[in-house]
C-alpha atoms as a PDB file:
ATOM      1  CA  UNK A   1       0.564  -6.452   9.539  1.00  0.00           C
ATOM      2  CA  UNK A   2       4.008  -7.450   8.870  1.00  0.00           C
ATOM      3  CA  UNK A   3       4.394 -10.448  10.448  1.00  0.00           C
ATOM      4  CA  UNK A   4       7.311 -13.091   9.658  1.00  0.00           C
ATOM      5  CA  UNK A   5       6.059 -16.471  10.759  1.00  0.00           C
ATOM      6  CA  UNK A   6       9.160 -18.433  11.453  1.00  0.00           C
ATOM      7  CA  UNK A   7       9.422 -21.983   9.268  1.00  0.00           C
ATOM      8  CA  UNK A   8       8.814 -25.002  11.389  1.00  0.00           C
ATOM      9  CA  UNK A   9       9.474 -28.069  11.745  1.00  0.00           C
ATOM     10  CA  UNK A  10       8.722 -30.750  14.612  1.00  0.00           C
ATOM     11  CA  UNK A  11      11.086 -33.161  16.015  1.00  0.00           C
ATOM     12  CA  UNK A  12       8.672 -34.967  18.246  1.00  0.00           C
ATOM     13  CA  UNK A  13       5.821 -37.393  17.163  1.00  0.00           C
ATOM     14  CA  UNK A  14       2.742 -35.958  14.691  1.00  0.00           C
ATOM     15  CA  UNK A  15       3.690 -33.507  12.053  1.00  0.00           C
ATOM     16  CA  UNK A  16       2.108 -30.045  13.714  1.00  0.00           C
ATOM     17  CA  UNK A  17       4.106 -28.476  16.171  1.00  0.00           C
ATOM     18  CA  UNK A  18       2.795 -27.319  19.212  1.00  0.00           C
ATOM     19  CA  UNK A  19       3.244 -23.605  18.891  1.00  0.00           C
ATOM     20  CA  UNK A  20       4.659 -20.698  16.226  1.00  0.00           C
ATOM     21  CA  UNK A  21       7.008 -17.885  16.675  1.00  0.00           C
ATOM     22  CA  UNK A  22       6.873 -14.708  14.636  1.00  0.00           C
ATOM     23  CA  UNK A  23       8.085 -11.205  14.712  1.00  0.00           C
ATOM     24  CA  UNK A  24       5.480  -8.344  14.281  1.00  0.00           C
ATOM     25  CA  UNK A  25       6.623  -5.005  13.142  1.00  0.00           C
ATOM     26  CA  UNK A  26       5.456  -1.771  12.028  1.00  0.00           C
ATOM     27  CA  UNK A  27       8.538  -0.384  10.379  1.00  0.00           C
ATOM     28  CA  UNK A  28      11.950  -1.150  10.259  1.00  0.00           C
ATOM     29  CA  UNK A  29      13.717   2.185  10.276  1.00  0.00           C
ATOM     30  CA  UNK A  30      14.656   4.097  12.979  1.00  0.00           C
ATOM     31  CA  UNK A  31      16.432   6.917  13.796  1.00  0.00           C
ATOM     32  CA  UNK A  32      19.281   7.278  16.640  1.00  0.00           C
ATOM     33  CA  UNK A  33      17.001   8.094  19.214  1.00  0.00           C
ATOM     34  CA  UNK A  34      14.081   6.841  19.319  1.00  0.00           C
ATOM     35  CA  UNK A  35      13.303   3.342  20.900  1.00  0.00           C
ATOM     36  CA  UNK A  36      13.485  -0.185  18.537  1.00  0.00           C
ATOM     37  CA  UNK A  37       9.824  -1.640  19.425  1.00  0.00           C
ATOM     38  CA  UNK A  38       8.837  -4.970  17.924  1.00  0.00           C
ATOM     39  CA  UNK A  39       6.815  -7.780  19.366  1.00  0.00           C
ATOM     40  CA  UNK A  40       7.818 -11.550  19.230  1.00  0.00           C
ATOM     41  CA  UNK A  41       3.937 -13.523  18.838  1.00  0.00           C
ATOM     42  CA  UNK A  42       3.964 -16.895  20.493  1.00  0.00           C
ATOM     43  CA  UNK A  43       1.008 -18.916  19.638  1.00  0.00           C
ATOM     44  CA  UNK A  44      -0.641 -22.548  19.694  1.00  0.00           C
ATOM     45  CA  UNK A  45      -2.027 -24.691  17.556  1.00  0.00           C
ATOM     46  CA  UNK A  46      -2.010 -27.735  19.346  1.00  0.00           C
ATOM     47  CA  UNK A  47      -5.079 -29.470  20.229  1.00  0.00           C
ATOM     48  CA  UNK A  48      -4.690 -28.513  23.766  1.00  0.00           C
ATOM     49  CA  UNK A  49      -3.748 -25.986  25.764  1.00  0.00           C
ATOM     50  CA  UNK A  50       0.058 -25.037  26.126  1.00  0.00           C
ATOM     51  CA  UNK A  51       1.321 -24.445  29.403  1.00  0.00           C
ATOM     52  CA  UNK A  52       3.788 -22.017  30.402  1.00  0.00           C
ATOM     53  CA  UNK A  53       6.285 -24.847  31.194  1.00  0.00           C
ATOM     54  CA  UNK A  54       6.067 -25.723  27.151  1.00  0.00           C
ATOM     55  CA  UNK A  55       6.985 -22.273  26.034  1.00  0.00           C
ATOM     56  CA  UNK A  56      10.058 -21.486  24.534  1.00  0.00           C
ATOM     57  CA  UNK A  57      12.955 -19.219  25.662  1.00  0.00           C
ATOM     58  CA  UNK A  58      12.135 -16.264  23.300  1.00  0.00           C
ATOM     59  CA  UNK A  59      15.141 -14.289  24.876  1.00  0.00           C
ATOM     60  CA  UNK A  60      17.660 -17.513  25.003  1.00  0.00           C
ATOM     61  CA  UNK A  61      16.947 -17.919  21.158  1.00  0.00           C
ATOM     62  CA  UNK A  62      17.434 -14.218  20.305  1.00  0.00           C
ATOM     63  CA  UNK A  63      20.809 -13.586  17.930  1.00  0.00           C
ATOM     64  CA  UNK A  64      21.458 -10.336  16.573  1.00  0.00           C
ATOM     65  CA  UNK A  65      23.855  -9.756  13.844  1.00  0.00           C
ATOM     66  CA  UNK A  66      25.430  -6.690  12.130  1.00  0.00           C
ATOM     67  CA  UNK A  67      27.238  -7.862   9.587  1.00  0.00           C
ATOM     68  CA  UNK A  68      29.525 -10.248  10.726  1.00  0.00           C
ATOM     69  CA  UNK A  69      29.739  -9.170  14.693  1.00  0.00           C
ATOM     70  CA  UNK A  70      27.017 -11.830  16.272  1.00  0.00           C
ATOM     71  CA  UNK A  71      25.409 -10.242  19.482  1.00  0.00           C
ATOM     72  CA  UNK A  72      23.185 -11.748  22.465  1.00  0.00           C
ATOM     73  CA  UNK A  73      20.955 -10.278  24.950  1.00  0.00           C
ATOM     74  CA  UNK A  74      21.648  -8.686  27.888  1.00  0.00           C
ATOM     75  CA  UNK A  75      21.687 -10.983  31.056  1.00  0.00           C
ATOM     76  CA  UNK A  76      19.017  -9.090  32.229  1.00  0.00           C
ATOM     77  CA  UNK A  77      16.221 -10.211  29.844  1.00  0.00           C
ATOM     78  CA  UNK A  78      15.180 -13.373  30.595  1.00  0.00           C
ATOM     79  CA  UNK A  79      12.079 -14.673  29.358  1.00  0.00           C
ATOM     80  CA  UNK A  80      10.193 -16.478  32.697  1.00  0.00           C
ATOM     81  CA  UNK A  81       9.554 -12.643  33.107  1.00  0.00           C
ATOM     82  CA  UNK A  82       7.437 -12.681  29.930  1.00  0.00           C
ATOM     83  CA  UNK A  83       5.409 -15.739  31.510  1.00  0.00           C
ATOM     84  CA  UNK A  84       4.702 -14.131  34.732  1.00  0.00           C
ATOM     85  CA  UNK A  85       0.599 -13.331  34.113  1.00  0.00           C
ATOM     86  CA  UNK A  86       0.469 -15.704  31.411  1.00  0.00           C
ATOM     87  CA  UNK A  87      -0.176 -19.719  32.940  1.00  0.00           C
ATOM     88  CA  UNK A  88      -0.954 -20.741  29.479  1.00  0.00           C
ATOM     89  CA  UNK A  89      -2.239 -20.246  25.697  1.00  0.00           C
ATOM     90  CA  UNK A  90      -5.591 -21.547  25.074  1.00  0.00           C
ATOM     91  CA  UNK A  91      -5.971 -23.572  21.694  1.00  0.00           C
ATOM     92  CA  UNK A  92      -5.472 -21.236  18.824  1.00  0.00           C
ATOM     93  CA  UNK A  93      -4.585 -18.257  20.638  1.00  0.00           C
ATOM     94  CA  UNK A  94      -1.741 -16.328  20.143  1.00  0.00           C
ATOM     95  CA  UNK A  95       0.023 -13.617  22.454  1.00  0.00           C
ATOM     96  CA  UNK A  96       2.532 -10.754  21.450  1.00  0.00           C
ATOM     97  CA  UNK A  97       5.266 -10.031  23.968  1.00  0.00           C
ATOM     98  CA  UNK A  98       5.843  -6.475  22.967  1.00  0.00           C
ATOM     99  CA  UNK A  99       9.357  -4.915  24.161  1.00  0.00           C
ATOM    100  CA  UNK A 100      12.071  -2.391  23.106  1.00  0.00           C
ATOM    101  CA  UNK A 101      15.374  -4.181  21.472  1.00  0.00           C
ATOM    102  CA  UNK A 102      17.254  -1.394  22.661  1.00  0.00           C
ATOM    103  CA  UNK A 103      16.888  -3.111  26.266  1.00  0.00           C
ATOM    104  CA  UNK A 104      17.328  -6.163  25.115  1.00  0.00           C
ATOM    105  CA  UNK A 105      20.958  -5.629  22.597  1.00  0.00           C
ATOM    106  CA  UNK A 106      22.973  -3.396  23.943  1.00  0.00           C
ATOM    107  CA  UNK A 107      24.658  -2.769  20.981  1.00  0.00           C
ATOM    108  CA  UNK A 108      21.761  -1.407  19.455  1.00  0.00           C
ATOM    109  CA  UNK A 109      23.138   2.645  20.411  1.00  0.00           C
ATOM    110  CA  UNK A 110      25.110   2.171  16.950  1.00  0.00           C
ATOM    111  CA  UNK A 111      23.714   3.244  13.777  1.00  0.00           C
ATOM    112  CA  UNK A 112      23.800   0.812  11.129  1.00  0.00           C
ATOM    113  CA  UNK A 113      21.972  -2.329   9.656  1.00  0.00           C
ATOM    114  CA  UNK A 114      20.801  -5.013  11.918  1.00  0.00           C
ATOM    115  CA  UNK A 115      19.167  -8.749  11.208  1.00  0.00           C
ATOM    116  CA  UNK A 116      17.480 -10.421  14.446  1.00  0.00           C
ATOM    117  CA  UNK A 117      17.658 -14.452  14.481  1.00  0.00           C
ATOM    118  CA  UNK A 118      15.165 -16.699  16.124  1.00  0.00           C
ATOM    119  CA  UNK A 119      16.023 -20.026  16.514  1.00  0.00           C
ATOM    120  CA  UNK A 120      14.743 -23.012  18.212  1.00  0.00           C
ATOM    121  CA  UNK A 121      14.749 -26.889  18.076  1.00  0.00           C
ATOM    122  CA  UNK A 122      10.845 -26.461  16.086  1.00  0.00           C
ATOM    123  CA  UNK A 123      11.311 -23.179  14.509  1.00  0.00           C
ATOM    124  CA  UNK A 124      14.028 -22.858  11.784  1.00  0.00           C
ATOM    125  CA  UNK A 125      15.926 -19.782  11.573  1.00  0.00           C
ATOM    126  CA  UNK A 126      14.262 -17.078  10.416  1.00  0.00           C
ATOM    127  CA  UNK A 127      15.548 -13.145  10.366  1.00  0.00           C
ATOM    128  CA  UNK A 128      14.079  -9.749  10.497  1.00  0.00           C
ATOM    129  CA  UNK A 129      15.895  -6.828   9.100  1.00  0.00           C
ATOM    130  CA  UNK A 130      16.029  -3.294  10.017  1.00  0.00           C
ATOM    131  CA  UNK A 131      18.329   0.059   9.949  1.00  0.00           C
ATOM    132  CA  UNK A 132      19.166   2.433  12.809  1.00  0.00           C
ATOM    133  CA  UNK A 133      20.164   6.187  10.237  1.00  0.00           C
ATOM    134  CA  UNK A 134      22.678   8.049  12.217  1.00  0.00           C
ATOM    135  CA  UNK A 135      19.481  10.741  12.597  1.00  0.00           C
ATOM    136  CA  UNK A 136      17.456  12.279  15.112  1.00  0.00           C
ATOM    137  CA  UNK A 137      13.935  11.990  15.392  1.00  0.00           C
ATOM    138  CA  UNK A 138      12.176  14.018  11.976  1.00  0.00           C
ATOM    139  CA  UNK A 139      10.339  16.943  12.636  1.00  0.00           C
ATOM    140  CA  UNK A 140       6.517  15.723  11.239  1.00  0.00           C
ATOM    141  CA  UNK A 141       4.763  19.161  11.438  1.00  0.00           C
ATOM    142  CA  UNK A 142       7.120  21.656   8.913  1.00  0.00           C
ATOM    143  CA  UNK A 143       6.183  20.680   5.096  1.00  0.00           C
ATOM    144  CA  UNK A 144       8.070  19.187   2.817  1.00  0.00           C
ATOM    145  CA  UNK A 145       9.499  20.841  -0.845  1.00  0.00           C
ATOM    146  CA  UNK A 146       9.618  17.845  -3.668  1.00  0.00           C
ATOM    147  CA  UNK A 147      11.922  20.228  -6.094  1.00  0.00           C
ATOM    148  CA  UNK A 148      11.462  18.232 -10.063  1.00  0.00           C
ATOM    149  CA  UNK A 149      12.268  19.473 -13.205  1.00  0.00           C
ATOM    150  CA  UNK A 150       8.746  20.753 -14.079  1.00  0.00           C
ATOM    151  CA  UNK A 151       8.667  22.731 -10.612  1.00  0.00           C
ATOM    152  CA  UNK A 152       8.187  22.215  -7.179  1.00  0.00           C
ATOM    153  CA  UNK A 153       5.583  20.390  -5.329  1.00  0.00           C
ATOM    154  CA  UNK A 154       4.834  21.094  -1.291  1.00  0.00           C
ATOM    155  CA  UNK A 155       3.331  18.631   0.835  1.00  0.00           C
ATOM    156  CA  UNK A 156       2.105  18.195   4.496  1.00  0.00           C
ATOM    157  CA  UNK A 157       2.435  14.950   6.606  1.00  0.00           C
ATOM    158  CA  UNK A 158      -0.038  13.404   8.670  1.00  0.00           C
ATOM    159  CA  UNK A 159       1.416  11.693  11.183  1.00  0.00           C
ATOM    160  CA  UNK A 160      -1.793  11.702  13.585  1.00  0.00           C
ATOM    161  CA  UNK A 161      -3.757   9.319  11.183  1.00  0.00           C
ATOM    162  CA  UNK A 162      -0.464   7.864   9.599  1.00  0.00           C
ATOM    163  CA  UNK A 163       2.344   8.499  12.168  1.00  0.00           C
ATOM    164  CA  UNK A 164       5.055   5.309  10.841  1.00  0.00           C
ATOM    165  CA  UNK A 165       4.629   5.894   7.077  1.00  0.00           C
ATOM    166  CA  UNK A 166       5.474  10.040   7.562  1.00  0.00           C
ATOM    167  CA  UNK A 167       8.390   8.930  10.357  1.00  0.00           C
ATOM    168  CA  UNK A 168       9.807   6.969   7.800  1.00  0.00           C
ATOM    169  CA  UNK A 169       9.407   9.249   4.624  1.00  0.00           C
ATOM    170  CA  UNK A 170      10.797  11.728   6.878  1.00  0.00           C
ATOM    171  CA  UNK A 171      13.573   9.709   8.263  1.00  0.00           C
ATOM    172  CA  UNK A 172      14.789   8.725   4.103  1.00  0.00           C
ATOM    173  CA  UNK A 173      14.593  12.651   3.233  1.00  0.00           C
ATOM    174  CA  UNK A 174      16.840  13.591   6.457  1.00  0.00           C
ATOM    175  CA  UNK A 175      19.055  10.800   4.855  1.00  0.00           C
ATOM    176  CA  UNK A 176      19.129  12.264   1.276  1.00  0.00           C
ATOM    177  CA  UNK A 177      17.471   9.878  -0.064  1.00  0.00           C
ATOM    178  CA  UNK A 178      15.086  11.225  -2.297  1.00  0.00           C
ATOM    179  CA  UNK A 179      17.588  12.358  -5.059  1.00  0.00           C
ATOM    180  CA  UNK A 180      18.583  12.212  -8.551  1.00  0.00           C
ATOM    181  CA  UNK A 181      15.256  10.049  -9.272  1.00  0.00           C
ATOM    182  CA  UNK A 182      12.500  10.109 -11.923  1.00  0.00           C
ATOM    183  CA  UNK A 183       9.089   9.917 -11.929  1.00  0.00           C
ATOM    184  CA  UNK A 184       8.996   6.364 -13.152  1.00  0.00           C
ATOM    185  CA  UNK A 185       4.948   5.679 -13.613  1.00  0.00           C
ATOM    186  CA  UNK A 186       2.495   8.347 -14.928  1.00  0.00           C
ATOM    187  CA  UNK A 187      -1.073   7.263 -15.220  1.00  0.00           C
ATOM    188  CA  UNK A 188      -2.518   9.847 -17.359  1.00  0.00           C
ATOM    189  CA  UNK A 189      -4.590  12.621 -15.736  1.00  0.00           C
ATOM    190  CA  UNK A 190      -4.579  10.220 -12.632  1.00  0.00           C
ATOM    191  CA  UNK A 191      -1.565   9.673 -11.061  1.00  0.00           C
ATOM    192  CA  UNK A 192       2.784  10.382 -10.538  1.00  0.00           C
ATOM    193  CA  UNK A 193       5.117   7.909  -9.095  1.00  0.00           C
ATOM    194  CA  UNK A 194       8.350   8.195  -7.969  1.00  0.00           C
ATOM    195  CA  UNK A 195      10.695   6.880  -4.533  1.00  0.00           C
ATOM    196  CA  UNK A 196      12.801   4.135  -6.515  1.00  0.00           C
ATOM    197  CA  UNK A 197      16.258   4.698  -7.218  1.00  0.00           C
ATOM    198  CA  UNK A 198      16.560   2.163 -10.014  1.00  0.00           C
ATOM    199  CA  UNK A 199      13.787   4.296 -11.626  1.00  0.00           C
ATOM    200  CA  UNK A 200      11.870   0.953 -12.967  1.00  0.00           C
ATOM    201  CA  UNK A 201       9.394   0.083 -10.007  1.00  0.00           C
ATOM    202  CA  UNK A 202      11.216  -2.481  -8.708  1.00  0.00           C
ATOM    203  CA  UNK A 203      13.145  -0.711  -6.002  1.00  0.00           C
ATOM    204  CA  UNK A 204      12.885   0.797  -2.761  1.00  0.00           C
ATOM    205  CA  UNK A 205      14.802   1.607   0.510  1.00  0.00           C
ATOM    206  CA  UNK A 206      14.665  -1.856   1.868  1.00  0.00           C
ATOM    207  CA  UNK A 207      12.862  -1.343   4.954  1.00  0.00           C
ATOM    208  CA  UNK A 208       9.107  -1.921   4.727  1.00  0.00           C
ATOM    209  CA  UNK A 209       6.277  -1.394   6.937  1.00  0.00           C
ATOM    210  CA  UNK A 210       2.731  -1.942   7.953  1.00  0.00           C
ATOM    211  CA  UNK A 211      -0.010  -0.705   5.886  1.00  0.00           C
ATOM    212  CA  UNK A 212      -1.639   2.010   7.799  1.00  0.00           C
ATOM    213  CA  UNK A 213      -5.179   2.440   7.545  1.00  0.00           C
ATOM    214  CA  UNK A 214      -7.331   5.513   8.187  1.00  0.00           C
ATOM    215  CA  UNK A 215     -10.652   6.582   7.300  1.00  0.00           C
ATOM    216  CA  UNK A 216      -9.758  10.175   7.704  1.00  0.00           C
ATOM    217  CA  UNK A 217      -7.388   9.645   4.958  1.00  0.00           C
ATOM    218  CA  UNK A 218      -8.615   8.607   1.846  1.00  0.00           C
ATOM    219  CA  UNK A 219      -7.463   9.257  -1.949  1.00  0.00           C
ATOM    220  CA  UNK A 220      -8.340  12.097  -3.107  1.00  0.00           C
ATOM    221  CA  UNK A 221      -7.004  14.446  -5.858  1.00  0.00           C
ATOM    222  CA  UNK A 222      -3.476  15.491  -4.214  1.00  0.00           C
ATOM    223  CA  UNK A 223      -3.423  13.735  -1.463  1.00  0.00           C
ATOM    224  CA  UNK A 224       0.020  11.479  -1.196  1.00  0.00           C
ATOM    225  CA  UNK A 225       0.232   7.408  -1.227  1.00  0.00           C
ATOM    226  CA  UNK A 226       3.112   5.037  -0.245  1.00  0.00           C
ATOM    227  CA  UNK A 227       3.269   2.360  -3.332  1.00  0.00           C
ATOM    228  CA  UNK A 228       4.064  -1.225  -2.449  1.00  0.00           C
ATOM    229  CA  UNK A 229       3.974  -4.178  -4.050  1.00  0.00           C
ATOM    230  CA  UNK A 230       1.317  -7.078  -3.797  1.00  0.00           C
ATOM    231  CA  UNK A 231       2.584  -7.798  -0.220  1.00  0.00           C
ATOM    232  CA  UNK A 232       0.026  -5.206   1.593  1.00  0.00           C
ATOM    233  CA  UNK A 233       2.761  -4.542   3.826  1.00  0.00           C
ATOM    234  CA  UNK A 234       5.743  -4.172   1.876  1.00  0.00           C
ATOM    235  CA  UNK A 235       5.555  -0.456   1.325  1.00  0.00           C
ATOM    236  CA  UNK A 236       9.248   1.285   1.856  1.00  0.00           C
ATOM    237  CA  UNK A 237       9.937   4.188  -0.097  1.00  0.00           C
ATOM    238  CA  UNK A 238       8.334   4.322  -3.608  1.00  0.00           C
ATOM    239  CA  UNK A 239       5.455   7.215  -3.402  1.00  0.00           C
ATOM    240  CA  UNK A 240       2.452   8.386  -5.375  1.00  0.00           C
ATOM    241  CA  UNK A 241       0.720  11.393  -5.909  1.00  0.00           C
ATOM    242  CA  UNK A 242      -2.665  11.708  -7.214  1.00  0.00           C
ATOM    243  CA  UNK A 243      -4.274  14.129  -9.992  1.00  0.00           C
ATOM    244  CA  UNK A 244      -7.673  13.095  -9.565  1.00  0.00           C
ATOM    245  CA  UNK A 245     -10.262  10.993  -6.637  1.00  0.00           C
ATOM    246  CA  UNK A 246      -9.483   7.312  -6.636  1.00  0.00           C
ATOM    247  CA  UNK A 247     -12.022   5.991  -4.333  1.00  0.00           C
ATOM    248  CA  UNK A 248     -10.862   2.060  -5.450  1.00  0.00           C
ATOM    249  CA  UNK A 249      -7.526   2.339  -3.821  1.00  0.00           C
ATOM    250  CA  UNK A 250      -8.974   2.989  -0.188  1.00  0.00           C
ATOM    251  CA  UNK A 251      -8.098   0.903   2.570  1.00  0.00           C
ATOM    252  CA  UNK A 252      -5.579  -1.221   0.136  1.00  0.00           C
ATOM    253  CA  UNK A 253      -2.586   1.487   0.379  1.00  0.00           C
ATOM    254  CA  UNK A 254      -1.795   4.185   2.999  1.00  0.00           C
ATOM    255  CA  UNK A 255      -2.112   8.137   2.172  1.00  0.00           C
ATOM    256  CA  UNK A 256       0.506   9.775   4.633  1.00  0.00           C
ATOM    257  CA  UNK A 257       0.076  13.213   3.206  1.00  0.00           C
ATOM    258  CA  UNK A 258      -1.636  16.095   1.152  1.00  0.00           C
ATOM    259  CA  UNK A 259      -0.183  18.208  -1.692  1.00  0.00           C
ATOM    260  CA  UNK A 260      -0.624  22.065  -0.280  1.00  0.00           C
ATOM    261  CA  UNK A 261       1.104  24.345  -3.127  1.00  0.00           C
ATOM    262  CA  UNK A 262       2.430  23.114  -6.739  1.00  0.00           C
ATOM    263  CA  UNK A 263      -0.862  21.289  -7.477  1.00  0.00           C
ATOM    264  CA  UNK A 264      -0.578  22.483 -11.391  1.00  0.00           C
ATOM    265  CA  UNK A 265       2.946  20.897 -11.250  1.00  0.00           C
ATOM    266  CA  UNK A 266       0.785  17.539 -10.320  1.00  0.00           C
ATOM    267  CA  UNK A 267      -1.338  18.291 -13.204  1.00  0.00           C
ATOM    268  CA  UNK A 268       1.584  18.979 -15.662  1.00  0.00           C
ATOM    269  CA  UNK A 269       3.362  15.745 -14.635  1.00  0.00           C
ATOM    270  CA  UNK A 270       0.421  13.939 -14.827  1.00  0.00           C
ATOM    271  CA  UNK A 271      -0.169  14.610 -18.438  1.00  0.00           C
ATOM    272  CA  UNK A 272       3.199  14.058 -19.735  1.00  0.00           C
ATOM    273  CA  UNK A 273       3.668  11.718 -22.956  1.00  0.00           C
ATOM    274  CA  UNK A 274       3.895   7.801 -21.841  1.00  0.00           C
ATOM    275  CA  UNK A 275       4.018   4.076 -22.828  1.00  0.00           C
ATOM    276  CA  UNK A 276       0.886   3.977 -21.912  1.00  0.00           C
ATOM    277  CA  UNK A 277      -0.562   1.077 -20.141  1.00  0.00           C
ATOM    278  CA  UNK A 278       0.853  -1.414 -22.944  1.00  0.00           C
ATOM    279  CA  UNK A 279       4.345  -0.076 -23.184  1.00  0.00           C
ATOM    280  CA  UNK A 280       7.064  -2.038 -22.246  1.00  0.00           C
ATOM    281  CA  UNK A 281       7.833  -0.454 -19.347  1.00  0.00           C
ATOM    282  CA  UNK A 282       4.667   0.512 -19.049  1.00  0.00           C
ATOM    283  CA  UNK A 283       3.561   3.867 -18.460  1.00  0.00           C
ATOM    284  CA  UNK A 284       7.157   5.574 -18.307  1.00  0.00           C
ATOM    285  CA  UNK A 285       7.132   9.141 -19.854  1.00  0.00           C
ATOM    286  CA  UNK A 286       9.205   9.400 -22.478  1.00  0.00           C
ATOM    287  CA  UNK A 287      11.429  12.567 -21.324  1.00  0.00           C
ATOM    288  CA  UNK A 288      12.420  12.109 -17.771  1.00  0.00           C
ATOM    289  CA  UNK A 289      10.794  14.585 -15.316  1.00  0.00           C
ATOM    290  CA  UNK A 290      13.245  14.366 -12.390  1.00  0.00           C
ATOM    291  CA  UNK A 291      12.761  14.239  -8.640  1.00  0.00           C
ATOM    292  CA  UNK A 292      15.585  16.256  -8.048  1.00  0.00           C
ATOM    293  CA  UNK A 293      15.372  16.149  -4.134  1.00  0.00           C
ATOM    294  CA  UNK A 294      13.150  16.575  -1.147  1.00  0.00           C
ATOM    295  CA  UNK A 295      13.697  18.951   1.553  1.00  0.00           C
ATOM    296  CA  UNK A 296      12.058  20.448   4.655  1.00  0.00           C
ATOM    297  CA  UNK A 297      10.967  23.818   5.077  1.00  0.00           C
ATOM    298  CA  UNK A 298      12.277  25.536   8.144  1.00  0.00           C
ATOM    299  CA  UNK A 299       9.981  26.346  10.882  1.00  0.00           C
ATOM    300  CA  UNK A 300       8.469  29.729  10.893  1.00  0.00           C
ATOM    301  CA  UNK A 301      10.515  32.247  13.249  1.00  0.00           C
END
C-alpha cells in the first residue's frame, strides 16, 4: 500500500518512540467532485500498551499547503472524536482513522495541487502530495480510442476489479494528458509502453497509487498494465500493453484494462526495430511510433 511512515525521532528517555504516524493512500488524484479519502495510521511499538491519553492530536498537527497559502482544519474536527471507541493500542498494533479531507480543509473545493503536513514533537515533518483536476468524475464504462501513428488501438476499463487505477487513467485522459508521446519501450513480440512525457521511462504524472491486485485480472495477450517503478506502489501514468501471456508479471503490477479492437496494431508495434535489451536506451524503436492522444468514445444513443 502506499504508506508514508513519518521520520521520528524521540525527545524523551530510550531511543524508540512510543508510537508512528503515517498516511495511507490509494491514489492521489481526484477530480472536482468526488470526496479526498485518506487514512492517518497511528500505531505502537512500545513495550506496553498506549493509552488514549498518550495519543497524539492527529487533527491539531494537520497543515495543508497549496503553494504558498498554509491552511488548518476546520474547528470542527477535533481528534478526541477519533478516540471515542478506541481506550488504547495494544503492543504492535496499529489503527487507521479513515476520513474525507474535504471535511476536514475547507479549502479543498479548489482545484489545484495540495501537500498535507504532519507534524509533532516525535514525528518530523513529513508531506503527502496530491492534485484535485478541475474535472468531473470519468465515465469508466464507454471505451477508450489510443489514436498512434501505426493506427488506433481501443480498450475497455475495469474498474470493478481495478476501480483507482481506471479512475485515474481516466481522470489524466479527461485532462489531455495522453498526448504528443511515444511508445518509449518495445519488448519484441511481447510488449508496448508508453504514458511518459519525457519519452525515456523516467516520467510520469506525479501522482501514484496503490498496486491493485486481482485474480480476475491477470496478463494476458492484450490485456493493459500500469508500469511503475521498483516501488510496488509508485505506479502514475506510464502504461503497457501486452502482445503475448506473461504469467511472471501477476500479482507484481495491476492490469486495469483489455485491448477490444486494433489488436494487429499491438502486434505491429510490438515488432518494430529496437535497441534491443542492450541498447543504450534500451529497447527504444528506432522510428518513433507516436501516441498521438487518447480519447473516449461517446456513449451509444
Amino acid at each position: 500500500m502506499l504508506l508514508l511512515t513519518l521520520s521520528m525521532f524521540w525527545i524523551g528517555s530510550g531511543d524508540i518512540p512510543p508510537y508512528f504516524v503515517g498516511f495511507v493512500q490509494e491514489r492521489t488524484l481526484f477530480s472536482r467532485e468526488e470526496p479526498i479519502r485518506m487514512a492517518i495510521r497511528l500505531g505502537n511499538q512500545s513495550e506496553s500498551p498506549l493509552k488514549a491519553r498518550k495519543f497524539p492530536d492527529l487533527f491539531g498537527n494537520l497543515t495543508l499547503k497549496r503553494g504558498e497559502e498554509v491552511f488548518h482544519p476546520v474547528p470542527e474536527a477535533k481528534s478526541s472524536d477519533l478516540y471515542k471507541r478506541l481506550p488504547a493500542l495494544e503492543i504492535n498494533a496499529h489503527r487507521d482513522f479513515r476520513m474525507d479531507l474535504r471535511k476536514i480543509f475547507s479549502q479543498l473545493n479548489e482545484p489545484g495541487e495540495y501537500q498535507l503536513f504532519y507534524a509533532d514533537p516525535i514525528a518530523t515533518n513529513q508531506s503527502l502530495a496530491f492534485k484535485i483536476v478541475d474535472q468531473p468524475n470519468p465515465n469508466l464504462d464507454e471505451p477508450f480510442v489510443l489514436h498512434t501513428s501505426m493506427g488506433d488501438i481501443t480498450i475497455k476499463l475495469s474498474p470493478k476489479d481495478a476501480p483507482n487505477h481506471c479512475r485515474n487513467f481516466a481522470l489524466l485522459v479527461q485532462e489531455g494528458f495522453y498526448k504528443d508521446m511515444i511508445f518509449h519501450r518495445v519488448v519484441r513480440g511481447q510488449i508496448i509502453q508508453t504514458g511518459d512525457p519525457l519519452g525515456t521511462g523516467a516520467g510520469g504524472s506525479g501522482f501514484p497509487l496503490m498496486l491493485e491486485d486481482s485474480p480476475f485480472l491477470r496478463h494476458k495477450a492484450y490485456n493493459v498494465g500500469m508500469a511503475r517503478a521498483q516501488d510496488r506502489d509508485s505506479a502514475s501514468s506510464q502504461f503497457y500493453i501486452l502482445a503475448q501471456d506473461i504469467p511472471e508479471l501477476n500479482n507484481y503490477y495491476t492490469v486495469f484494462a483489455s485491448v477490444i479492437q486494433g489488436q494487429e496494431v499491438v502486434d505491429a508495434i510490438s515488432m518494430v526495430g529496437t535497441t534491443g535489451p542492450n541498447g543504450n536506451p534500451p529497447e527504444k524503436p528506432f522510428e518513433d511510433v507516436k501516441l498521438i492522444n487518447i480519447e473516449q468514445l461517446a456513449p451509444a444513443p
